[in-house]
C-alpha atoms as a PDB file:
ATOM      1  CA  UNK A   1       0.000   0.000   0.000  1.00  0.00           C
ATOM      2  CA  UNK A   2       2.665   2.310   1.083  1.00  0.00           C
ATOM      3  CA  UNK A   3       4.827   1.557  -1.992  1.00  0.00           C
ATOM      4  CA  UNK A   4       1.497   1.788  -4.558  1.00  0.00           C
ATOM      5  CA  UNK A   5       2.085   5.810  -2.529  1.00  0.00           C
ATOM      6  CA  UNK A   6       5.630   6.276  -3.417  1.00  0.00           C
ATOM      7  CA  UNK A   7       4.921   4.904  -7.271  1.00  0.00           C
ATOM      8  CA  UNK A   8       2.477   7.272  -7.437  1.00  0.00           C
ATOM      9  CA  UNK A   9       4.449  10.395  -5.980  1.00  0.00           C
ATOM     10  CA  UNK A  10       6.199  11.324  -9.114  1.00  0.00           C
ATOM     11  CA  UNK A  11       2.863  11.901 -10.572  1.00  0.00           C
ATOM     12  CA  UNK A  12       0.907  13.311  -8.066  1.00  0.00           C
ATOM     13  CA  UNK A  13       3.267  14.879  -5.452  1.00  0.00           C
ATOM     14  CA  UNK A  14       1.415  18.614  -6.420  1.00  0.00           C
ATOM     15  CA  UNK A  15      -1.668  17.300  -5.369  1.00  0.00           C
ATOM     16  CA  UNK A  16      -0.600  15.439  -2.289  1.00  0.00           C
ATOM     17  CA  UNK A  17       1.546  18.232  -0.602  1.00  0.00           C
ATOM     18  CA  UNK A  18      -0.912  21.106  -1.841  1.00  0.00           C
ATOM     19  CA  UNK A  19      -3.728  19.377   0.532  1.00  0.00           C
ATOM     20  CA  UNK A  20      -1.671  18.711   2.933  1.00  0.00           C
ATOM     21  CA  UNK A  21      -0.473  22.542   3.285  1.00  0.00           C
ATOM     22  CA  UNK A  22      -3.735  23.726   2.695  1.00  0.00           C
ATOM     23  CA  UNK A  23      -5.352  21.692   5.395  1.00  0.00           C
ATOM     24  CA  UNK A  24      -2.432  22.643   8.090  1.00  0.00           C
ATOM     25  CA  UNK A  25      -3.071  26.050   7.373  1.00  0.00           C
ATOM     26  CA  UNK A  26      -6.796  26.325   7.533  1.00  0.00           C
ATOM     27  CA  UNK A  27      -6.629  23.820  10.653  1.00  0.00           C
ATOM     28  CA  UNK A  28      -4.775  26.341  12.605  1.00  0.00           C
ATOM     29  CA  UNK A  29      -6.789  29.461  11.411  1.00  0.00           C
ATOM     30  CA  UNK A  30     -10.060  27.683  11.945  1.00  0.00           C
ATOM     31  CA  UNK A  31      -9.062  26.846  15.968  1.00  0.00           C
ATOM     32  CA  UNK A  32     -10.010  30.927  16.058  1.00  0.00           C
ATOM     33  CA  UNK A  33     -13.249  30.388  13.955  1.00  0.00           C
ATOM     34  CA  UNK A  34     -14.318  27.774  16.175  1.00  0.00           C
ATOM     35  CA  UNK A  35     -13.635  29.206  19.034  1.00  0.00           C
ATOM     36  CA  UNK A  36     -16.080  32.182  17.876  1.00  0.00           C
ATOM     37  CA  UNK A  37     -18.945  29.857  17.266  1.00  0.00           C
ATOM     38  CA  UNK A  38     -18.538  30.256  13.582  1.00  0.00           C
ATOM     39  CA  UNK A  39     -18.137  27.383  12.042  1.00  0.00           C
ATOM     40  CA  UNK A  40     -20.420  27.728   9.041  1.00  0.00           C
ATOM     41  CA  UNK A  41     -18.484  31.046   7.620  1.00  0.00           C
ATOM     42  CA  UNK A  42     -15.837  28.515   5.976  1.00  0.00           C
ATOM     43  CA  UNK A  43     -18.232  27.413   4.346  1.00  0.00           C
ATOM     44  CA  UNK A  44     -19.727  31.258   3.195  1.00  0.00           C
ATOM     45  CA  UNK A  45     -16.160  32.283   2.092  1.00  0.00           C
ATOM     46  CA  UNK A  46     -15.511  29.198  -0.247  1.00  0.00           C
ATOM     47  CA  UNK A  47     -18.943  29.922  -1.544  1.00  0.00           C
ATOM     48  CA  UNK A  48     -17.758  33.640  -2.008  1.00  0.00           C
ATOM     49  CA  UNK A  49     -14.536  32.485  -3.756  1.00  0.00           C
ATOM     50  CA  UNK A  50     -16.943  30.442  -5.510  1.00  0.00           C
ATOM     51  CA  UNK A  51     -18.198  33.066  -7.137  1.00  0.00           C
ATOM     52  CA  UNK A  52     -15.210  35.241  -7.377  1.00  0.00           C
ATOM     53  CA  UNK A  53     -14.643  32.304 -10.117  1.00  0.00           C
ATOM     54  CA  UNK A  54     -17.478  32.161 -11.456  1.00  0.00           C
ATOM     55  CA  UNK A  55     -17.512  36.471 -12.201  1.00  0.00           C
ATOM     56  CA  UNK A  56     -14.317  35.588 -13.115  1.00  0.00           C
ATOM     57  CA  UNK A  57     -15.127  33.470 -16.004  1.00  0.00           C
ATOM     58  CA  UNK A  58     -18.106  35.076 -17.095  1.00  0.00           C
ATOM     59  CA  UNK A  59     -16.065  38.171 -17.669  1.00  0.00           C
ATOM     60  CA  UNK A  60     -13.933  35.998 -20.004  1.00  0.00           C
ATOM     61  CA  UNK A  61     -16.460  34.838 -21.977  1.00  0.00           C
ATOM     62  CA  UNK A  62     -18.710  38.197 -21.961  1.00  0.00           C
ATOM     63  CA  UNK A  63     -15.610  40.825 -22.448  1.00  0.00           C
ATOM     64  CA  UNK A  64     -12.831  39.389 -23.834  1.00  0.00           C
ATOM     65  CA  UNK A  65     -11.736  42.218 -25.147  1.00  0.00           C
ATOM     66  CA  UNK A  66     -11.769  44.545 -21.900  1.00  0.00           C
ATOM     67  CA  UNK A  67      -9.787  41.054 -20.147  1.00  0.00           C
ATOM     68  CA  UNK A  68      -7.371  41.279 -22.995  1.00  0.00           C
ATOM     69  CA  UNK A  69      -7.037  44.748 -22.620  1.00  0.00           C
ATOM     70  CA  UNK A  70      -6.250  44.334 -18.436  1.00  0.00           C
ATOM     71  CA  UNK A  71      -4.468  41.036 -18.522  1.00  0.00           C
ATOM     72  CA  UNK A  72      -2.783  40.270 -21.442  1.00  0.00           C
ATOM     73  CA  UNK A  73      -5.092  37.982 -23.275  1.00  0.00           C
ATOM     74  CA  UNK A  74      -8.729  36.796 -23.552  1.00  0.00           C
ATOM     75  CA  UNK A  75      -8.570  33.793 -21.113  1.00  0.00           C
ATOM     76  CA  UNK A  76      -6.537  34.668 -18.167  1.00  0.00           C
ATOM     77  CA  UNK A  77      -6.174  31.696 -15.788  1.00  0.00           C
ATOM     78  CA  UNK A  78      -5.035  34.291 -13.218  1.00  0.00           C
ATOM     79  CA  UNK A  79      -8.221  36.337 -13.171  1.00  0.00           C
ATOM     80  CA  UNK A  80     -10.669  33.510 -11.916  1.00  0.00           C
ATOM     81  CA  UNK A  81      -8.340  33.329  -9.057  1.00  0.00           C
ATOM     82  CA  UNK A  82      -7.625  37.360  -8.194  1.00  0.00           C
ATOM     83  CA  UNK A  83     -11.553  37.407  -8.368  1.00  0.00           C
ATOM     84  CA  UNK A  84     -11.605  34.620  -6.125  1.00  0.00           C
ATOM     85  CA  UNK A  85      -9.395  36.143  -3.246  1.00  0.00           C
ATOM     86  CA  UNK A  86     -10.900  39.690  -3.355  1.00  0.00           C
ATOM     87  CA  UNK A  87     -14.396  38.144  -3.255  1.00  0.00           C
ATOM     88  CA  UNK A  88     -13.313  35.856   0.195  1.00  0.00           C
ATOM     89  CA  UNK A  89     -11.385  38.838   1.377  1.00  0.00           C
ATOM     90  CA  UNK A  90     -14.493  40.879   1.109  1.00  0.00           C
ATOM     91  CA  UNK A  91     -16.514  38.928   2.366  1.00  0.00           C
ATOM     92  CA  UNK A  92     -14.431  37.664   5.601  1.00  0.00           C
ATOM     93  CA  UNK A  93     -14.122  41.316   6.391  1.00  0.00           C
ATOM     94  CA  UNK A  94     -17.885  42.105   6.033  1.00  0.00           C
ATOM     95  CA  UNK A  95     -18.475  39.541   8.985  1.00  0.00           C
ATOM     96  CA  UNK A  96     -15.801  40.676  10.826  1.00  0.00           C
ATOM     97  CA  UNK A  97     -18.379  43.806  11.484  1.00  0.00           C
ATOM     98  CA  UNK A  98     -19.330  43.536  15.406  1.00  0.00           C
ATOM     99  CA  UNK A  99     -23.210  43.237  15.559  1.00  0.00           C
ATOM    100  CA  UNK A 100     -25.139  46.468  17.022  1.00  0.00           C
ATOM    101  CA  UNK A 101     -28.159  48.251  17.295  1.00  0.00           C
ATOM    102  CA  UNK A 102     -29.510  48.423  13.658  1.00  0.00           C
ATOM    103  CA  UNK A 103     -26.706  45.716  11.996  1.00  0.00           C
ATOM    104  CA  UNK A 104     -27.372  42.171  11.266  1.00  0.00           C
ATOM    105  CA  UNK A 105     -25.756  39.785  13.119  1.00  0.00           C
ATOM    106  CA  UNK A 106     -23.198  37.825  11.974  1.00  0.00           C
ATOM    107  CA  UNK A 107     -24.805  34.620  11.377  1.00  0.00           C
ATOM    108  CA  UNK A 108     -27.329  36.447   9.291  1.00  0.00           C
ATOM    109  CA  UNK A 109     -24.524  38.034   6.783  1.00  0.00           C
ATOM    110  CA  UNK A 110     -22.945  34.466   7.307  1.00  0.00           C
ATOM    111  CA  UNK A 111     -25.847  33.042   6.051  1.00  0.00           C
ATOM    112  CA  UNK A 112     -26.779  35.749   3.192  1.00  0.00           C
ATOM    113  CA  UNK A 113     -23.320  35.329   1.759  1.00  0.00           C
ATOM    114  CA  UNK A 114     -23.550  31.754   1.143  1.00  0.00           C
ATOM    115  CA  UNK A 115     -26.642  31.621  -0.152  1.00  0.00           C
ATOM    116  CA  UNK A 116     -26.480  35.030  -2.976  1.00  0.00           C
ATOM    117  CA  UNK A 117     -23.298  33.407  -3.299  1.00  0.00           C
ATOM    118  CA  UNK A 118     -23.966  30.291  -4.342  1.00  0.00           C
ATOM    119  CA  UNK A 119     -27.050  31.718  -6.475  1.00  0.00           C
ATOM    120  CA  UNK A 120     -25.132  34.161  -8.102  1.00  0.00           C
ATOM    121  CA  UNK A 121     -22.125  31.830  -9.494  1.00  0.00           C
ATOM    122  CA  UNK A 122     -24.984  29.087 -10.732  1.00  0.00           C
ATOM    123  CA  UNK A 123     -27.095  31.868 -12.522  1.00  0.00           C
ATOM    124  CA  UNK A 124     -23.856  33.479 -14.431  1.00  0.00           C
ATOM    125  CA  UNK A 125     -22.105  30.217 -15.737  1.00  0.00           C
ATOM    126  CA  UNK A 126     -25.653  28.259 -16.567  1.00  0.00           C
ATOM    127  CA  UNK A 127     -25.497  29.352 -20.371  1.00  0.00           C
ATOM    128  CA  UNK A 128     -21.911  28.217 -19.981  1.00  0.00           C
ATOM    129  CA  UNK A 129     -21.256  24.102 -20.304  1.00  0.00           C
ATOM    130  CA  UNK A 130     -17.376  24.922 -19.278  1.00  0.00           C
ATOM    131  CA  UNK A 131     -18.099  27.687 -16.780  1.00  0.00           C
ATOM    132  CA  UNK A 132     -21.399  24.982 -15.194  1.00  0.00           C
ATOM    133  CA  UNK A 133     -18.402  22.267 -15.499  1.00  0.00           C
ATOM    134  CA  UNK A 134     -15.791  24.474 -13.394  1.00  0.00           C
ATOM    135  CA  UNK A 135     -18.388  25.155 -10.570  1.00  0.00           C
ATOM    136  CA  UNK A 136     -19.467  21.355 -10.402  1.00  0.00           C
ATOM    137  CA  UNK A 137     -16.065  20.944  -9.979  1.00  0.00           C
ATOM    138  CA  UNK A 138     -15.323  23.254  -7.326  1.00  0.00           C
ATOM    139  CA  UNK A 139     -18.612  21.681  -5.236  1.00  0.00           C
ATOM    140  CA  UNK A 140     -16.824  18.325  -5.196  1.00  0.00           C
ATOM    141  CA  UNK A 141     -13.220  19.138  -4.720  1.00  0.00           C
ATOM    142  CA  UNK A 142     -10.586  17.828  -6.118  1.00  0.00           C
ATOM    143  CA  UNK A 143      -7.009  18.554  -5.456  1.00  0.00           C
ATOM    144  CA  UNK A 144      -5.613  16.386  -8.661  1.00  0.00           C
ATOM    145  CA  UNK A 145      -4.965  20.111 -10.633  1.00  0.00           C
ATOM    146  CA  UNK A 146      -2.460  21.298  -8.365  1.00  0.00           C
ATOM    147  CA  UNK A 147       0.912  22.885 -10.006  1.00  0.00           C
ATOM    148  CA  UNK A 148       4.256  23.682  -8.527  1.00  0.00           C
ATOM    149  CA  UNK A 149       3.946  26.841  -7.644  1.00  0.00           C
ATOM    150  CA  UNK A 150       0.687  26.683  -5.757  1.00  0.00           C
ATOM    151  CA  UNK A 151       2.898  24.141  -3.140  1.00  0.00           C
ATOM    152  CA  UNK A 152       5.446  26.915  -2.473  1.00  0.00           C
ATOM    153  CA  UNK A 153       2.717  29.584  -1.807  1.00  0.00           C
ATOM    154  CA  UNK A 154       0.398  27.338  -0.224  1.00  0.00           C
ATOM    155  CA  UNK A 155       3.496  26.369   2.415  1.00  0.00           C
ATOM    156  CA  UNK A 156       4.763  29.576   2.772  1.00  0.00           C
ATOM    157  CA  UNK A 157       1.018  30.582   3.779  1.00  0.00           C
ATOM    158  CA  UNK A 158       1.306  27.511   6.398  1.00  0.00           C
ATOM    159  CA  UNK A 159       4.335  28.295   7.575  1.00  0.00           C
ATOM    160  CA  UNK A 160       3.530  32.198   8.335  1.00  0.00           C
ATOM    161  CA  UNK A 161      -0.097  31.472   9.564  1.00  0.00           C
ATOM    162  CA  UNK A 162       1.817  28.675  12.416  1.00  0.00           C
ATOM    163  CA  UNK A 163       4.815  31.037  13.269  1.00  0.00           C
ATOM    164  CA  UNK A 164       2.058  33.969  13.919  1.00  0.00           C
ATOM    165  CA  UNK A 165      -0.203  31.892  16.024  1.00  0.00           C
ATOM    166  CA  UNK A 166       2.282  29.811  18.470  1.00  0.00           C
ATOM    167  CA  UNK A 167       3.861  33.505  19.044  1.00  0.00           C
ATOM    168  CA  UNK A 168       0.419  34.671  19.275  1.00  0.00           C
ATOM    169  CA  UNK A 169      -1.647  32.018  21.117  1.00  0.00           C
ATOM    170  CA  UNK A 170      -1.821  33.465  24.433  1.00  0.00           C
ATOM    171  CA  UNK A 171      -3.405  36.983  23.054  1.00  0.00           C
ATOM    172  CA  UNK A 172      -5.259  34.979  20.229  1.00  0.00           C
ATOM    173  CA  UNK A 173      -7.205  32.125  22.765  1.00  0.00           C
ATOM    174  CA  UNK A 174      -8.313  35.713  24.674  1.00  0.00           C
ATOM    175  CA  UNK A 175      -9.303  37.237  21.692  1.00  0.00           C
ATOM    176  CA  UNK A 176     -11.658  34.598  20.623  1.00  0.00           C
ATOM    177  CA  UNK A 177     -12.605  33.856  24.476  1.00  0.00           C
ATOM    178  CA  UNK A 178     -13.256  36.986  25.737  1.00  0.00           C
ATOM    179  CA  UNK A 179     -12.956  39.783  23.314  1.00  0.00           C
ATOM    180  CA  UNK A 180     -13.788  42.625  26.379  1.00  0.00           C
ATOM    181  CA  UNK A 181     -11.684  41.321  28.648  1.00  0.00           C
ATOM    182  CA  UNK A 182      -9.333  41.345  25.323  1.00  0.00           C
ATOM    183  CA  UNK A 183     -10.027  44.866  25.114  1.00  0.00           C
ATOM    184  CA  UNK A 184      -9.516  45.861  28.740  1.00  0.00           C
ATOM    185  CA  UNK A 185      -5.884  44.262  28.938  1.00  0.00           C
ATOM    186  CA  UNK A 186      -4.764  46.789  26.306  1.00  0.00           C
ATOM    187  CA  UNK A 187      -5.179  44.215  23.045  1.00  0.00           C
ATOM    188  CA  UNK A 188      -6.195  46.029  19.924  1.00  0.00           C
ATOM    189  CA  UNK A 189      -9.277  44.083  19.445  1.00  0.00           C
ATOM    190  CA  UNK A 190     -10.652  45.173  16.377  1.00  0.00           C
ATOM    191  CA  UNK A 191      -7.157  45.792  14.435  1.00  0.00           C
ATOM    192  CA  UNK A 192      -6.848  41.795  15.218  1.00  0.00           C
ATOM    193  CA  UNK A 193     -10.109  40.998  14.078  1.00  0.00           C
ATOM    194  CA  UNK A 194     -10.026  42.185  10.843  1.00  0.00           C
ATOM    195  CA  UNK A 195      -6.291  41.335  10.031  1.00  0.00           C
ATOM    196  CA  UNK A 196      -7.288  37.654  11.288  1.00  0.00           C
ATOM    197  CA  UNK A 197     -11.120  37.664   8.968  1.00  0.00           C
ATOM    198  CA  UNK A 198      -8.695  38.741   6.425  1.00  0.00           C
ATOM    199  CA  UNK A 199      -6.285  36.479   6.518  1.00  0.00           C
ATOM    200  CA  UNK A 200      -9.237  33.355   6.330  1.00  0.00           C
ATOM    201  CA  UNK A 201     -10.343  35.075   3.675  1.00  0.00           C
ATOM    202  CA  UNK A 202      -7.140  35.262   1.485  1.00  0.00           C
ATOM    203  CA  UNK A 203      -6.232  31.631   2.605  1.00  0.00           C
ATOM    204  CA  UNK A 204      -9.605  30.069   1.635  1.00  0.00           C
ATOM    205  CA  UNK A 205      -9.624  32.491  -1.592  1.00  0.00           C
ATOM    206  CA  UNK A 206      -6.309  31.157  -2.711  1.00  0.00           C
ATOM    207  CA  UNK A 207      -6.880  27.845  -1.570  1.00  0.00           C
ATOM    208  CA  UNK A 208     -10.749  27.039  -2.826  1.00  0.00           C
ATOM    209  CA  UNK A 209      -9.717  26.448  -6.961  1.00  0.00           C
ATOM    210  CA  UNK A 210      -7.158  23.792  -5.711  1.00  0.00           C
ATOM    211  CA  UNK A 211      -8.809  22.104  -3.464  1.00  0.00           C
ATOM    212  CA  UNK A 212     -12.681  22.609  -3.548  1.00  0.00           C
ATOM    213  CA  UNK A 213     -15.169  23.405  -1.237  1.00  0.00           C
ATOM    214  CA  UNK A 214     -15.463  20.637   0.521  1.00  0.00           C
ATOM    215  CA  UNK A 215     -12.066  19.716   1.896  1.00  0.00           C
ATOM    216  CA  UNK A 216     -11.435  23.427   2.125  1.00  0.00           C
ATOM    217  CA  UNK A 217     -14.339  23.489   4.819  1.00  0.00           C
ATOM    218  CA  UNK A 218     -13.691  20.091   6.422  1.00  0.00           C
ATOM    219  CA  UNK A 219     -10.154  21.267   7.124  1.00  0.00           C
ATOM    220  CA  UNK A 220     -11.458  24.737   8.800  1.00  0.00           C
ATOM    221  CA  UNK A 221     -13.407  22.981  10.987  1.00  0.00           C
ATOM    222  CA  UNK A 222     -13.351  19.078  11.871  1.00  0.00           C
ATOM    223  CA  UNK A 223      -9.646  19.232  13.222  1.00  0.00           C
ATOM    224  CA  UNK A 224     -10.494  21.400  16.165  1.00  0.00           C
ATOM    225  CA  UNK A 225     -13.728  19.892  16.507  1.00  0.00           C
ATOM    226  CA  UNK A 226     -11.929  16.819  16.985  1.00  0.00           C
ATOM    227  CA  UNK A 227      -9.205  18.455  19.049  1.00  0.00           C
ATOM    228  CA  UNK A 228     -11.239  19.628  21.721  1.00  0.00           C
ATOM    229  CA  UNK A 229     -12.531  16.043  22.697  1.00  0.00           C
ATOM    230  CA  UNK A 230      -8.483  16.080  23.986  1.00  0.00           C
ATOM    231  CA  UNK A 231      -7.496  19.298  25.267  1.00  0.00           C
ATOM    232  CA  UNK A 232      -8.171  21.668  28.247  1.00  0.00           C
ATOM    233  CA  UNK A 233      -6.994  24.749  27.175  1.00  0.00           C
ATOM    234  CA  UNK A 234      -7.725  26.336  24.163  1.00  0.00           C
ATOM    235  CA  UNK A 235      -4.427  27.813  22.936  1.00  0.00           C
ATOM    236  CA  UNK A 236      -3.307  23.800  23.160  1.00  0.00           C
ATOM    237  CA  UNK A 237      -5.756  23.480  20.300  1.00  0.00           C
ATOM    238  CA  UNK A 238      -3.291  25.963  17.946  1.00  0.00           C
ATOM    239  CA  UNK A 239      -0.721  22.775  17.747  1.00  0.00           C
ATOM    240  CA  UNK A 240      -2.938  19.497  18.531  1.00  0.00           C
ATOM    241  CA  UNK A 241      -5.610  20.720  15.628  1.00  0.00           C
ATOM    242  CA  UNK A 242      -2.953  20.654  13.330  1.00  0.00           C
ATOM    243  CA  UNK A 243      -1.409  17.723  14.393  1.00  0.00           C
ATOM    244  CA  UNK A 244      -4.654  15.944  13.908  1.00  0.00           C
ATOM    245  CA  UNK A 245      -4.891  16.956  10.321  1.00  0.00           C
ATOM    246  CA  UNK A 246      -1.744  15.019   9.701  1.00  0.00           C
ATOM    247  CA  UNK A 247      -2.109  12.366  11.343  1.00  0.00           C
ATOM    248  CA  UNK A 248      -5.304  11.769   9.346  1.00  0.00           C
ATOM    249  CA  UNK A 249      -4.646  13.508   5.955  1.00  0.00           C
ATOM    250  CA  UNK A 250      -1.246  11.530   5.484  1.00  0.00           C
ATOM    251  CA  UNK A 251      -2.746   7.956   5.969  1.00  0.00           C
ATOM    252  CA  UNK A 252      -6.462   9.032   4.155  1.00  0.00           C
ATOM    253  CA  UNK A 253      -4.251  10.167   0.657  1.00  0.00           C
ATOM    254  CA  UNK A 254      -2.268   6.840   1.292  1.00  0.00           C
ATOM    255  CA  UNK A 255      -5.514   4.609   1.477  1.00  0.00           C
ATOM    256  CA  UNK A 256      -7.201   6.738  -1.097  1.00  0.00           C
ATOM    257  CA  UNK A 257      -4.820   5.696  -3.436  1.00  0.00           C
ATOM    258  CA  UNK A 258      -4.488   2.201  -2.567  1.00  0.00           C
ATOM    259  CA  UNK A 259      -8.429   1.959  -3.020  1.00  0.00           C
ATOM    260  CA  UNK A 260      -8.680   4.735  -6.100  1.00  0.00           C
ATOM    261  CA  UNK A 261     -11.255   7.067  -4.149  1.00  0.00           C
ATOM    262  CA  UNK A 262     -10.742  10.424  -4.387  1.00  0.00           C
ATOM    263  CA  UNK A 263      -8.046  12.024  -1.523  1.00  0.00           C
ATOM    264  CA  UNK A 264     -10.005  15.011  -1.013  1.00  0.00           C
ATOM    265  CA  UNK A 265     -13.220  12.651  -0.378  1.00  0.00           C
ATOM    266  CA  UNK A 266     -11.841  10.485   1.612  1.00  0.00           C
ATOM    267  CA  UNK A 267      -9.404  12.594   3.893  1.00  0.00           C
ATOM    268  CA  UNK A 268     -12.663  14.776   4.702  1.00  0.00           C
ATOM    269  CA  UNK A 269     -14.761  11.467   5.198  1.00  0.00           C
ATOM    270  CA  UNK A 270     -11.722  10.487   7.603  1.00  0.00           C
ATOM    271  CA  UNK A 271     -11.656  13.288   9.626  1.00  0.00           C
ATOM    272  CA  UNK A 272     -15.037  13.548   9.887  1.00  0.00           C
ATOM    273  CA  UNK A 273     -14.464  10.100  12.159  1.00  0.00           C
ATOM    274  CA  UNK A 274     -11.547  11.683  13.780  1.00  0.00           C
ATOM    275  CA  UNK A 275     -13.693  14.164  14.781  1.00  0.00           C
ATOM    276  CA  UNK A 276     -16.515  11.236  16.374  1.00  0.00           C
ATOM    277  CA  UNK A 277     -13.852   9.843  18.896  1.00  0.00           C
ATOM    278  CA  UNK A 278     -12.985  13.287  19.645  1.00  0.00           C
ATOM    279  CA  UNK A 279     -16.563  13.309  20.610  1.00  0.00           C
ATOM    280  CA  UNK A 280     -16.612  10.461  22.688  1.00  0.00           C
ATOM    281  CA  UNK A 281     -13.386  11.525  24.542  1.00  0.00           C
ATOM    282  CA  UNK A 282     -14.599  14.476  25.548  1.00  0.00           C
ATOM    283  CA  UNK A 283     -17.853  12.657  27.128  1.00  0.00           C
ATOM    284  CA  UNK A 284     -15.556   9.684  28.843  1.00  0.00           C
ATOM    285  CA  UNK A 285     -11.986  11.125  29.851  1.00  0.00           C
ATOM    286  CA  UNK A 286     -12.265  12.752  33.052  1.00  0.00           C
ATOM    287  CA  UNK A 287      -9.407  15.637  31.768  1.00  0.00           C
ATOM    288  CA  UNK A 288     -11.263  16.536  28.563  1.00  0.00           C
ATOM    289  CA  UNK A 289     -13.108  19.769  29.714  1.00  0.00           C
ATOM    290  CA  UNK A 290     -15.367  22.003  27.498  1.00  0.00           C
ATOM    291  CA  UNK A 291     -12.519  23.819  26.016  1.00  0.00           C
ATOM    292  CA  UNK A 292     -14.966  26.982  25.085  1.00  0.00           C
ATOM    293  CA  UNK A 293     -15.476  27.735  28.557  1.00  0.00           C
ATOM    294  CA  UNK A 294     -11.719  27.004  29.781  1.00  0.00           C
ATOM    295  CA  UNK A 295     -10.046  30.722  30.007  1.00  0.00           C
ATOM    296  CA  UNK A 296      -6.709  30.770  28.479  1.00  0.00           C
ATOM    297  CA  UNK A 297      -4.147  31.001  31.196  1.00  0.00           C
ATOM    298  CA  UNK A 298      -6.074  27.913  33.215  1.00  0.00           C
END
């Protein structure tokens, strides 16, 4: 099984190490997103990228000419993407908005987001068999059209986003804990908040044509949702969440080859049981505490 892997490395080494970058970095950046009760604004942003894409594309086919004009030629692979990014960016920062007298809450923007989004990137490609094809595509994930270069930024991305947040943790756990108390100890609350919902945002928009939206969101989310069933404090979850990803993604690409399933598929579906024991460890150990309600420095 292991050596069907290695055969196979030559061939699809982009792939593999692309997912496995992508999923270390959004596992560490989603601790802070579940730790805000937010789990279902991965989700929004992909959709947003979604239809960064999608404008993307439609702009392509529609006005060639003004593309040509801005890029360099008519079909600009680089366009879909730089639509992609601003559209998450935007997004991410329009939830990062604190709820008040007369504004939505988040969980309603979360919610309008993903839904015009997803709408919006049907209704503009549905003339469009290629455009209809790239969306499809997108909703299923697949990481098998990774290139070279998306492994060096997609590591570099990893690497940054880890450095920042085991320097960080301490201020970070309080931030998404207790944003007043945050506040009170001198920590520039909102500056933080909207450098971290843009940061999300620019990971899952550079990440979401690679990878899809499916593993995209299952890495966000399920490796701290699984890492909580095992730790007591929540800045612990900045290195086990991550850990967890591994020690699942490595072995799910492995087996997915061995049994030709997809690795995106399959690394999510994987996880997703990670995530159960996590579950049931929280429930039986006797040191597994609700990590939401565990203050930083306990």
């Amino acid at each position: 099984m292991i050596g069907e892997f290695l055969e196979s490395w030559p061939l699809f080494q982009n792939a593999y190490l692309s997912g496995w970058f992508v999923g270390l970095l959004l596992s560490v950046l989603g601790v802070y997103v579940v730790a805000r009760d937010q789990i279902f604004l991965g989700a929004a942003l992909a959709q947003a990228s979604t239809f960064g894409i999608a404008f993307g594309l439609w702009l392509s086919g529609t006005c060639p000419a003004a593309v040509a004009a801005v890029c360099g030629c008519a079909h600009n692979d680089m366009l879909p993407l730089v639509l992609a990014v601003v559209a998450s960016v935007l997004a991410a920062l329009l939830t990062a908005r604190e709820g008040g007298e007369g504004r939505e809450s988040r969980e309603a923007l979360t919610g309008w987001i993903f839904l015009a989004s997803s709408s919006m990137a049907l209704l503009l490609l549905f003339h469009s068999p290629h455009g209809t094809e790239e969306v499809q595509r997108l909703l299923a994930s697949s990481l098998l059209g990774a290139q070279g270069w998306e492994v060096w930024m997609y590591g570099g991305l990893a690497a940054v986003t880890m450095i920042v947040f085991v320097c960080a943790r301490d201020r970070l756990a309080l931030l998404a804990m207790d944003p007043v108390m945050a506040s009170a100890v001198g920590l520039r609350t909102r500056i933080w908040n909207y450098a971290l919902y843009a940061w999300l945002g620019l990971s899952i928009g550079l990440a979401i044509r690679s990878t899809g939206i499916l593993y995209a969101f299952g890495c966000l989310v399920l490796p701290t949702l699984a890492a909580r069933g095992f730790c007591r404090q929540i800045r612990s979850l900045f290195w086990v969440a991550p850990m967890l990803f591994l020690l699942t993604a490595v072995p799910a690409f492995v087996l997915a080859n061995h049994y030709d399933y997809p690795p995106a598929q399959f690394a999510v579906a994987l996880l997703a049981g990670v995530t159960v024991v996590g579950w049931v460890a929280r429930r039986c150990l006797p040191r597994a505490k609700n990590v939401e309600r565990t203050s930083p420095s306990a």
